[in-house]
N, C-alpha and C. Protein backbone atom coordinates (compact mmCIF):
# COMPACT_ATOMS: atom_id res chain seq x y z
N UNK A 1 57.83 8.99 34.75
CA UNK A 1 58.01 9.71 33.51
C UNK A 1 57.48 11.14 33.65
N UNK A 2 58.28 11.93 32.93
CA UNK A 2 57.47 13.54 32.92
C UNK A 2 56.13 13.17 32.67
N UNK A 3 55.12 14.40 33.39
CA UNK A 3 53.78 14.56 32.91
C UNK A 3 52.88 13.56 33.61
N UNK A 4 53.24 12.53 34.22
CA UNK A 4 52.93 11.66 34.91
C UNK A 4 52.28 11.59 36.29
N UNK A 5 51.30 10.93 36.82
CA UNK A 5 50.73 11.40 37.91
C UNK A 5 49.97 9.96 38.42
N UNK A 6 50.46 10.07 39.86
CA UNK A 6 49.84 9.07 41.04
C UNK A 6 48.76 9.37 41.95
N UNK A 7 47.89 9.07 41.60
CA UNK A 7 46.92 9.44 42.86
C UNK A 7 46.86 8.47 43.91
N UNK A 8 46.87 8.79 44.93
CA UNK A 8 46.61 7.88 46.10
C UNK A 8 45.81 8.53 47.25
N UNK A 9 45.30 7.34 48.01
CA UNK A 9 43.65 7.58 49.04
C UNK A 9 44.32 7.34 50.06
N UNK A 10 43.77 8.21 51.09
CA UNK A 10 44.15 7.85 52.38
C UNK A 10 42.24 7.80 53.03
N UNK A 11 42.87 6.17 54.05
CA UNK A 11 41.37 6.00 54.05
C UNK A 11 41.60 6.45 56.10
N UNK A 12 40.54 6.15 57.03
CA UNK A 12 40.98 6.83 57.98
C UNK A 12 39.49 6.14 58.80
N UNK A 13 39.44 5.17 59.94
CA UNK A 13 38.53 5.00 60.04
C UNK A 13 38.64 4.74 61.99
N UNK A 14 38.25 6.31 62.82
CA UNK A 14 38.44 6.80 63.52
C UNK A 14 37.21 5.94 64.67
N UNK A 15 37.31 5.80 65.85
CA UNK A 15 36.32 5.74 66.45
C UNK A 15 35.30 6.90 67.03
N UNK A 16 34.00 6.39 67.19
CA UNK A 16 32.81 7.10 67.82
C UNK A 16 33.26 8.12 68.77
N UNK A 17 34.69 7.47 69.68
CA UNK A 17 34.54 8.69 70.52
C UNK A 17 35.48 9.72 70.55
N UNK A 18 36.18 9.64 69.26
CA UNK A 18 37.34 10.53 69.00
C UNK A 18 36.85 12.07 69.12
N UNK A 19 37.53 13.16 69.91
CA UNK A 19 37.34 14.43 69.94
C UNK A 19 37.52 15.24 68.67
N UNK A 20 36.45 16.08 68.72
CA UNK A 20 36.95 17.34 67.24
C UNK A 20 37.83 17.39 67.37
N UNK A 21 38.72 17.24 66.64
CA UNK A 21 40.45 17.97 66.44
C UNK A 21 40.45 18.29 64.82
N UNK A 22 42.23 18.76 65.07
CA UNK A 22 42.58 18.71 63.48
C UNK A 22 43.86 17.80 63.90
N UNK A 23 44.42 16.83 62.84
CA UNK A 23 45.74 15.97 62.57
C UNK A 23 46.33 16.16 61.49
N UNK A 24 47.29 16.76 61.50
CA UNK A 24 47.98 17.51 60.96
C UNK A 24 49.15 16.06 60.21
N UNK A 25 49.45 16.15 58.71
CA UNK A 25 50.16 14.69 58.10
C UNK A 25 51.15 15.49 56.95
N UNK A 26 51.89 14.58 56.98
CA UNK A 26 52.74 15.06 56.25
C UNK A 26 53.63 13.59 54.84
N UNK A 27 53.46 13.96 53.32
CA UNK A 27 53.09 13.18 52.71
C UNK A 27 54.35 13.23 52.08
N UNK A 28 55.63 12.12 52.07
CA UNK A 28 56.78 12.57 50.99
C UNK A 28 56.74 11.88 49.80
N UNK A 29 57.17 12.45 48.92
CA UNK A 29 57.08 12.09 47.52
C UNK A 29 58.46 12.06 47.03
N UNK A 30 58.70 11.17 45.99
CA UNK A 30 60.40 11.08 45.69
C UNK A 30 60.26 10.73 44.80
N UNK A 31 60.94 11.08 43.36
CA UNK A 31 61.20 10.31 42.32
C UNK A 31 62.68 10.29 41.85
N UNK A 32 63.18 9.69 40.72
CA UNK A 32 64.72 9.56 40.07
C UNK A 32 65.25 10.78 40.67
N UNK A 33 64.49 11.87 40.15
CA UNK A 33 65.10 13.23 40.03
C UNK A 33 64.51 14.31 41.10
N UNK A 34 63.24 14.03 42.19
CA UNK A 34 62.91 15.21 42.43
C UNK A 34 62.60 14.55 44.19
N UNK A 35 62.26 15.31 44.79
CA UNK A 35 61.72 15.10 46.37
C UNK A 35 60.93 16.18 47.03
N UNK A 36 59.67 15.68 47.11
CA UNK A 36 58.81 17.00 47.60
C UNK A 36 58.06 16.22 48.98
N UNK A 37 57.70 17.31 49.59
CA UNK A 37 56.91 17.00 50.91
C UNK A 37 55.83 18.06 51.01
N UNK A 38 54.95 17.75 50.99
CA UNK A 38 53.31 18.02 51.20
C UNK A 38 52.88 18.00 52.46
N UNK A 39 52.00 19.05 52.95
CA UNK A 39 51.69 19.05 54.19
C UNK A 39 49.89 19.49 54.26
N UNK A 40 49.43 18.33 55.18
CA UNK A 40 47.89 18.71 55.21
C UNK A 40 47.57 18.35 56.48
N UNK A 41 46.21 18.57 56.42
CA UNK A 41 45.46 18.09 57.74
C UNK A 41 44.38 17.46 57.50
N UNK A 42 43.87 16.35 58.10
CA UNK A 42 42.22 15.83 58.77
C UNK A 42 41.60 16.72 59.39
N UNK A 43 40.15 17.24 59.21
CA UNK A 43 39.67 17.61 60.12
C UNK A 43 38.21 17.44 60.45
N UNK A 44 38.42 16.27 62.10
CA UNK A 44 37.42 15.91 62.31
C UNK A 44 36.63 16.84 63.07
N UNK A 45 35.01 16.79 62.59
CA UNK A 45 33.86 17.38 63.20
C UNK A 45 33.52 16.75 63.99
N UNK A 46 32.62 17.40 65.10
CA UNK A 46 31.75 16.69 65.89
C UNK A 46 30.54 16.55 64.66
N UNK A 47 30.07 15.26 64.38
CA UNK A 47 28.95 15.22 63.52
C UNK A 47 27.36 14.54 64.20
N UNK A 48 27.86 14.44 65.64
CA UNK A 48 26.37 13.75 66.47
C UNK A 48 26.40 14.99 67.73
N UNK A 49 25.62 14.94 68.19
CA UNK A 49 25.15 16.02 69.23
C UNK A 49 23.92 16.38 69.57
N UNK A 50 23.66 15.86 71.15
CA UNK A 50 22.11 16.09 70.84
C UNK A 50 22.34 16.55 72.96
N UNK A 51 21.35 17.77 72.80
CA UNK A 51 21.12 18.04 74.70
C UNK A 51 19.91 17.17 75.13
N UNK A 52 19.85 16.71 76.35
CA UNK A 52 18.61 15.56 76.72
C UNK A 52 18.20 17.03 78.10
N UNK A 53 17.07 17.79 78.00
CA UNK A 53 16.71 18.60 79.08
C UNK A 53 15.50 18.38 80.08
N UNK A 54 15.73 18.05 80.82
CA UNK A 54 14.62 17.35 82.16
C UNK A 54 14.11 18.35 82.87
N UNK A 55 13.20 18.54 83.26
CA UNK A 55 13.08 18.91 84.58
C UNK A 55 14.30 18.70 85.62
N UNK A 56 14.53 19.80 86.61
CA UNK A 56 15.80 19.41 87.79
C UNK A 56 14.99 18.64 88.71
N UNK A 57 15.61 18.05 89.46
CA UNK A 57 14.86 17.39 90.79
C UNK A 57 14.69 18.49 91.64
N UNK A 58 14.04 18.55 92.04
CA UNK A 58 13.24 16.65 92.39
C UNK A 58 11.76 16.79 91.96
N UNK A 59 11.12 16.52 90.56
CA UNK A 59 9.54 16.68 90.25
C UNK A 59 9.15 15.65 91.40
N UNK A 60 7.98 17.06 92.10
CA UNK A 60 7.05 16.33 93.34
C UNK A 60 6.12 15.82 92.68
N UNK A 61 5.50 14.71 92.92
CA UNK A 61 4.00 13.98 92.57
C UNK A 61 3.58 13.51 93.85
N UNK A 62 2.36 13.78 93.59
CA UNK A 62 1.42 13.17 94.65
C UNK A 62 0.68 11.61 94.46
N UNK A 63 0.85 10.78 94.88
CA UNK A 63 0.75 9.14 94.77
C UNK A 63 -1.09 9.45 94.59
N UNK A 64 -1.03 8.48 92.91
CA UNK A 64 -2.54 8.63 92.35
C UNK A 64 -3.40 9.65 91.45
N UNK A 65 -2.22 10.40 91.17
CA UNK A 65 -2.68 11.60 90.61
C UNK A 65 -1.76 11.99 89.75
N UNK A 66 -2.25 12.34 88.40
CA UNK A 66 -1.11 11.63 87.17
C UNK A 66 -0.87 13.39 87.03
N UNK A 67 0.74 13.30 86.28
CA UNK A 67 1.62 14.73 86.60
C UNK A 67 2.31 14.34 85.29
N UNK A 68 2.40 15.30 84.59
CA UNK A 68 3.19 15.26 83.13
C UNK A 68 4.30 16.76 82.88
N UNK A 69 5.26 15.72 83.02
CA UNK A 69 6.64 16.97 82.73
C UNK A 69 7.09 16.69 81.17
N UNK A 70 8.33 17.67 80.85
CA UNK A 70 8.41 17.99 79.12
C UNK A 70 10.03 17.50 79.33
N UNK A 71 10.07 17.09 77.90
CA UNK A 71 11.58 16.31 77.94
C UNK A 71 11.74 17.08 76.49
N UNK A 72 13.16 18.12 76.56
CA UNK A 72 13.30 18.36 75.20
C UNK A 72 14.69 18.01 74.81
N UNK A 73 14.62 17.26 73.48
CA UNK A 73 15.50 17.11 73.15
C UNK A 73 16.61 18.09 71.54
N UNK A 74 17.37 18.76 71.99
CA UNK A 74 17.90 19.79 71.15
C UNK A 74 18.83 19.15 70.35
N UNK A 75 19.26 19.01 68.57
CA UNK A 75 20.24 18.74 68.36
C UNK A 75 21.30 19.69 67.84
N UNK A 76 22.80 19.29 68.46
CA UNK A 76 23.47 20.37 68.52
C UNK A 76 24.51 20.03 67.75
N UNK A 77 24.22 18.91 66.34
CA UNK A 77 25.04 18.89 65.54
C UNK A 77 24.76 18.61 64.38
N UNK A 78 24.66 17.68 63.52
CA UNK A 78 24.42 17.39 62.24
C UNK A 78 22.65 16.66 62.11
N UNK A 79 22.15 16.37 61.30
CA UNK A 79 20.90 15.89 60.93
C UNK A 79 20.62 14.69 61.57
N UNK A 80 19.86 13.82 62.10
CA UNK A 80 20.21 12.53 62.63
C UNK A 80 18.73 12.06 63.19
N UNK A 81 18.61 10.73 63.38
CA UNK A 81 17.82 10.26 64.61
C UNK A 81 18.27 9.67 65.50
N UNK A 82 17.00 9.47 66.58
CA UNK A 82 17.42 9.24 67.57
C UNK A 82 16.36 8.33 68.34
N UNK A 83 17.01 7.34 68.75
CA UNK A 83 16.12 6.19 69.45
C UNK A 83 16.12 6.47 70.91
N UNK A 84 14.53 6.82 71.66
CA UNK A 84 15.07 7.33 73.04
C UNK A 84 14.38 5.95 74.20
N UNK A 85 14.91 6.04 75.02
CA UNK A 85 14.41 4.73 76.00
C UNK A 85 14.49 5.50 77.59
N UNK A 86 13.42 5.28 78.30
CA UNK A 86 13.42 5.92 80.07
C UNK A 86 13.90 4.47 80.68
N UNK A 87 14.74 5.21 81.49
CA UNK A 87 14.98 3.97 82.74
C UNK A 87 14.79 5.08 84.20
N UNK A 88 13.57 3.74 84.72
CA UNK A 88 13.22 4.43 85.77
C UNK A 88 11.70 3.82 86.11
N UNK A 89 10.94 4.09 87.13
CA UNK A 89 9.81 3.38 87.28
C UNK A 89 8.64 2.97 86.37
N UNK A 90 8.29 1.73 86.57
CA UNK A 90 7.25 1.60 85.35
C UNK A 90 5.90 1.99 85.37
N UNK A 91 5.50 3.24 86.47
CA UNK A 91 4.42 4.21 86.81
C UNK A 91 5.08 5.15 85.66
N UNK A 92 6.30 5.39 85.18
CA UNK A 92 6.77 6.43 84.59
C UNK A 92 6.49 6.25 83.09
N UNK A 93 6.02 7.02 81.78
CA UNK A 93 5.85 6.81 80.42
C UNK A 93 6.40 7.75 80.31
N UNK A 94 7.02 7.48 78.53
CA UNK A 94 7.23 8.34 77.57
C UNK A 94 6.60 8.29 76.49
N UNK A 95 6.46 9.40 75.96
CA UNK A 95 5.26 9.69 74.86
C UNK A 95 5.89 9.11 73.73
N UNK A 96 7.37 8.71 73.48
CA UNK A 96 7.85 8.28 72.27
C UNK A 96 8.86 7.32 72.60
N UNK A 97 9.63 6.54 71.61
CA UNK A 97 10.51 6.08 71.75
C UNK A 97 11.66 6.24 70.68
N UNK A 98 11.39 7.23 69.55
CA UNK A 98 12.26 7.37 68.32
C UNK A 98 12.51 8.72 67.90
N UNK A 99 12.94 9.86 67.88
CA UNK A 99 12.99 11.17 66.98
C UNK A 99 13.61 10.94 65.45
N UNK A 100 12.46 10.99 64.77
CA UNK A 100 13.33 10.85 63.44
C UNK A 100 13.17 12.10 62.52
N UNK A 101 14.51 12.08 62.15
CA UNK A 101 15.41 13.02 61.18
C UNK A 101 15.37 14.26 61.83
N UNK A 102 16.06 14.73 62.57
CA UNK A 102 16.07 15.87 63.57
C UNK A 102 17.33 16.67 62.80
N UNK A 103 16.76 17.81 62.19
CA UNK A 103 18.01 18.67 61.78
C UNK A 103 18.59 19.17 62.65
N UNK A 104 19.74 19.75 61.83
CA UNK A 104 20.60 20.96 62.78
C UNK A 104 20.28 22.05 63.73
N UNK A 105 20.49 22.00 64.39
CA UNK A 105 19.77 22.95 65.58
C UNK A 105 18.63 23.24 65.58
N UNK A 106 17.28 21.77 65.24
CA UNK A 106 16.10 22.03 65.72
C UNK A 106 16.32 21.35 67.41
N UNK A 107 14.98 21.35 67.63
CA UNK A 107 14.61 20.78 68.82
C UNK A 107 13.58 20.18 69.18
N UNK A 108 13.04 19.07 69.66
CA UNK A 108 11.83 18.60 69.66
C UNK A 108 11.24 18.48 71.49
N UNK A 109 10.57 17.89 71.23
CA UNK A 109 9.68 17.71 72.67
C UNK A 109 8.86 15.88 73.29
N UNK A 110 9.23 15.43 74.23
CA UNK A 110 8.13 14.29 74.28
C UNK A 110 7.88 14.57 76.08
N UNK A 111 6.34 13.94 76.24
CA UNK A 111 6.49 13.71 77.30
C UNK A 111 6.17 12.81 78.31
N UNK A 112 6.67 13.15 79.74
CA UNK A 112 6.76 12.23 80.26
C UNK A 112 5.51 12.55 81.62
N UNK A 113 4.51 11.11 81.66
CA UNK A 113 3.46 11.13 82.22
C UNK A 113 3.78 10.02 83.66
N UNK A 114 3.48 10.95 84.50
CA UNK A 114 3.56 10.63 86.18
C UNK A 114 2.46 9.64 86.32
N UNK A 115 2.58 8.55 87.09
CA UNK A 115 1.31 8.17 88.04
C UNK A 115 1.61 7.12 89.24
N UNK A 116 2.74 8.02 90.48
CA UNK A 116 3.23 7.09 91.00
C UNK A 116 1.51 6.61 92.38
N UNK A 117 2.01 5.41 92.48
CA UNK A 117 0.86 4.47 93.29
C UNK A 117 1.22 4.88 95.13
N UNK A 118 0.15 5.24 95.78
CA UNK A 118 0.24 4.96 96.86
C UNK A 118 1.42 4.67 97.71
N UNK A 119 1.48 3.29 97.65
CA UNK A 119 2.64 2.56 98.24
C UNK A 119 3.99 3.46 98.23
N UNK A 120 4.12 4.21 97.47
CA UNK A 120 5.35 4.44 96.98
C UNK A 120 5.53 5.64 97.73
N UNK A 121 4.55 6.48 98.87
CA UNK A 121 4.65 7.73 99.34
C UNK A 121 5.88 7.55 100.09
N UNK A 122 6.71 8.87 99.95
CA UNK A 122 7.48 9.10 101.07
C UNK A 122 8.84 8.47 100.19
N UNK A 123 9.18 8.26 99.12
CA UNK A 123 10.34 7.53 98.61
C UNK A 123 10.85 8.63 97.07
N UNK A 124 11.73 8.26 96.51
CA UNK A 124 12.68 9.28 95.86
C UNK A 124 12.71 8.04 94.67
N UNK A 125 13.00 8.71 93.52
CA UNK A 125 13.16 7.69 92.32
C UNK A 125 13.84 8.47 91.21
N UNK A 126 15.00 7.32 91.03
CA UNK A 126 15.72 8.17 89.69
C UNK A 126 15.17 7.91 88.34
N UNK A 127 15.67 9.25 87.78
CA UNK A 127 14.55 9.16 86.21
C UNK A 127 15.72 9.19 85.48
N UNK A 128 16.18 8.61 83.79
CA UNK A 128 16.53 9.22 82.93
C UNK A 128 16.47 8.87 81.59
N UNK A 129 16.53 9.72 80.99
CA UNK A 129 16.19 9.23 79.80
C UNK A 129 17.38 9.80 78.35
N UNK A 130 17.33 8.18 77.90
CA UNK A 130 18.52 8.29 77.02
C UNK A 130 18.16 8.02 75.72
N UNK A 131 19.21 9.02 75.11
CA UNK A 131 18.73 9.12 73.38
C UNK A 131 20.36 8.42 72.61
N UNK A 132 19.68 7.59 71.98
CA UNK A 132 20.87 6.78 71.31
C UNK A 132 20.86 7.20 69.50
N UNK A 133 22.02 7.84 69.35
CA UNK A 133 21.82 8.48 67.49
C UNK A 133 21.96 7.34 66.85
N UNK A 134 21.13 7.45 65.68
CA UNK A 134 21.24 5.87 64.81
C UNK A 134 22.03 6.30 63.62
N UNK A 135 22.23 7.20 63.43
CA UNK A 135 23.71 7.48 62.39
C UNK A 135 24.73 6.87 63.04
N UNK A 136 24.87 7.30 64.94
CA UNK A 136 26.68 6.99 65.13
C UNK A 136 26.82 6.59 66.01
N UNK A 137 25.75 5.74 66.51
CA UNK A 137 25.52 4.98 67.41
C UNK A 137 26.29 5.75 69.11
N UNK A 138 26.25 7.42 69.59
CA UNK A 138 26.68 7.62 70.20
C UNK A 138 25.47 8.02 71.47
N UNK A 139 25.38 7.86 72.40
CA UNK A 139 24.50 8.01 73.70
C UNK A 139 24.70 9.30 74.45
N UNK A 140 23.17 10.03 74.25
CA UNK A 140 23.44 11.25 75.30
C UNK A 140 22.29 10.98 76.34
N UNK A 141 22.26 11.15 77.60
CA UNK A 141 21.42 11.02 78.10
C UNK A 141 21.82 12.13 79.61
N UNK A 142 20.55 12.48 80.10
CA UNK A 142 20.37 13.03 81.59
C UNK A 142 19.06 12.71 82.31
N UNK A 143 19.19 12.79 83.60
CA UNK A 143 19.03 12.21 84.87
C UNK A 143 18.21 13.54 85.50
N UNK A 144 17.19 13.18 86.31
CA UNK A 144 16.62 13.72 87.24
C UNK A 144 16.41 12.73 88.15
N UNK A 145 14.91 13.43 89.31
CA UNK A 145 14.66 12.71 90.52
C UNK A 145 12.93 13.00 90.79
N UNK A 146 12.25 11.51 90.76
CA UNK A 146 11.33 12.12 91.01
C UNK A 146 11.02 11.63 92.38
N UNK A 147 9.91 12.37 93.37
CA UNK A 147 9.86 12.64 94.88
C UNK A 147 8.20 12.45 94.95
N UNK A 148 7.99 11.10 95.88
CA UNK A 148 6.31 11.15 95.92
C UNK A 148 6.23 11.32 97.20
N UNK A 149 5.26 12.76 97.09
CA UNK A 149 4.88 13.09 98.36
C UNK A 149 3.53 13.60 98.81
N UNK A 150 3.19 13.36 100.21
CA UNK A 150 1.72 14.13 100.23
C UNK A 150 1.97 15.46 99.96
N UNK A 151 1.51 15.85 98.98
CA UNK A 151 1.43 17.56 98.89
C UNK A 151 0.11 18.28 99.20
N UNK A 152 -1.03 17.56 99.16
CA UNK A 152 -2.23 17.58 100.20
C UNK A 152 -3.33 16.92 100.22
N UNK A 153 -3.92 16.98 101.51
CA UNK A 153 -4.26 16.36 101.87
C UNK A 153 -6.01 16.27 100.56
């Protein structure tokens, strides 16, 4: 009928690892008397984003003698936390295991405390440490190397 009006939802339920884009849709409408076509777009954001920054390899330690490097973590997208976990030797700690509510382009800090044993001189060990967002359940993580060596005597 004249004067008359339909609203309708378009619902849209994309996965975690879909790229920023735009999707471009196109909506036709028809009645007794008329025919129109509407044209729009989606446009998805990146809304998780976070840099994981290590030390490069290879952090030297000397076996028995505790060495503490800085792990920063930057976020480079929307507000969020973040659950972080090290995989890598269990001489190796992290000062945290959670960043919570990390705005938009802050950045935080934890760190990570050395104390490789003796035994272990002369050998190479991979480090990394991964931050999992609890808004979008998406994983950033990076990798170093740590190197126990006599550095002196």
């Amino acid at each position: 009928l004249p004067g008359q009006t339909k609203e309708f939802m378009l619902y849209l339920n994309m996965p975690a690892s879909t790229p920023p884009q735009e999707i471009p849709f196109k909506v036709n409408a028809s009645s007794q008397y008329t025919y129109r076509d509407s044209y729009s777009k989606i446009v998805l954001k990146q809304c998780s984003g976070l840099e994981v920054l290590l030390p490069p390899p290879c952090i030297e330690v000397q076996p028995g003698e505790a060495v503490t490097a800085t792990v920063e973590f930057r976020n480079t997208a929307e507000r969020d936390s973040f659950d972080i976990e090290k995989l890598g030797p269990a001489w190796v700690t992290l000062s945290g295991f959670r960043i919570n509510d990390l705005g938009a382009g802050a950045s935080t800090t934890m760190t990570l405390s050395i104390n490789a044993p003796q035994s272990e001189l002369g050998k190479n060990f991979p480090l990394t440490v991964r931050a999992t967002s609890v808004r979008y359940n998406t994983r950033y993580q990076n990798s170093t190397e740590i190197c126990v060596r006599q550095l002196y005597s």
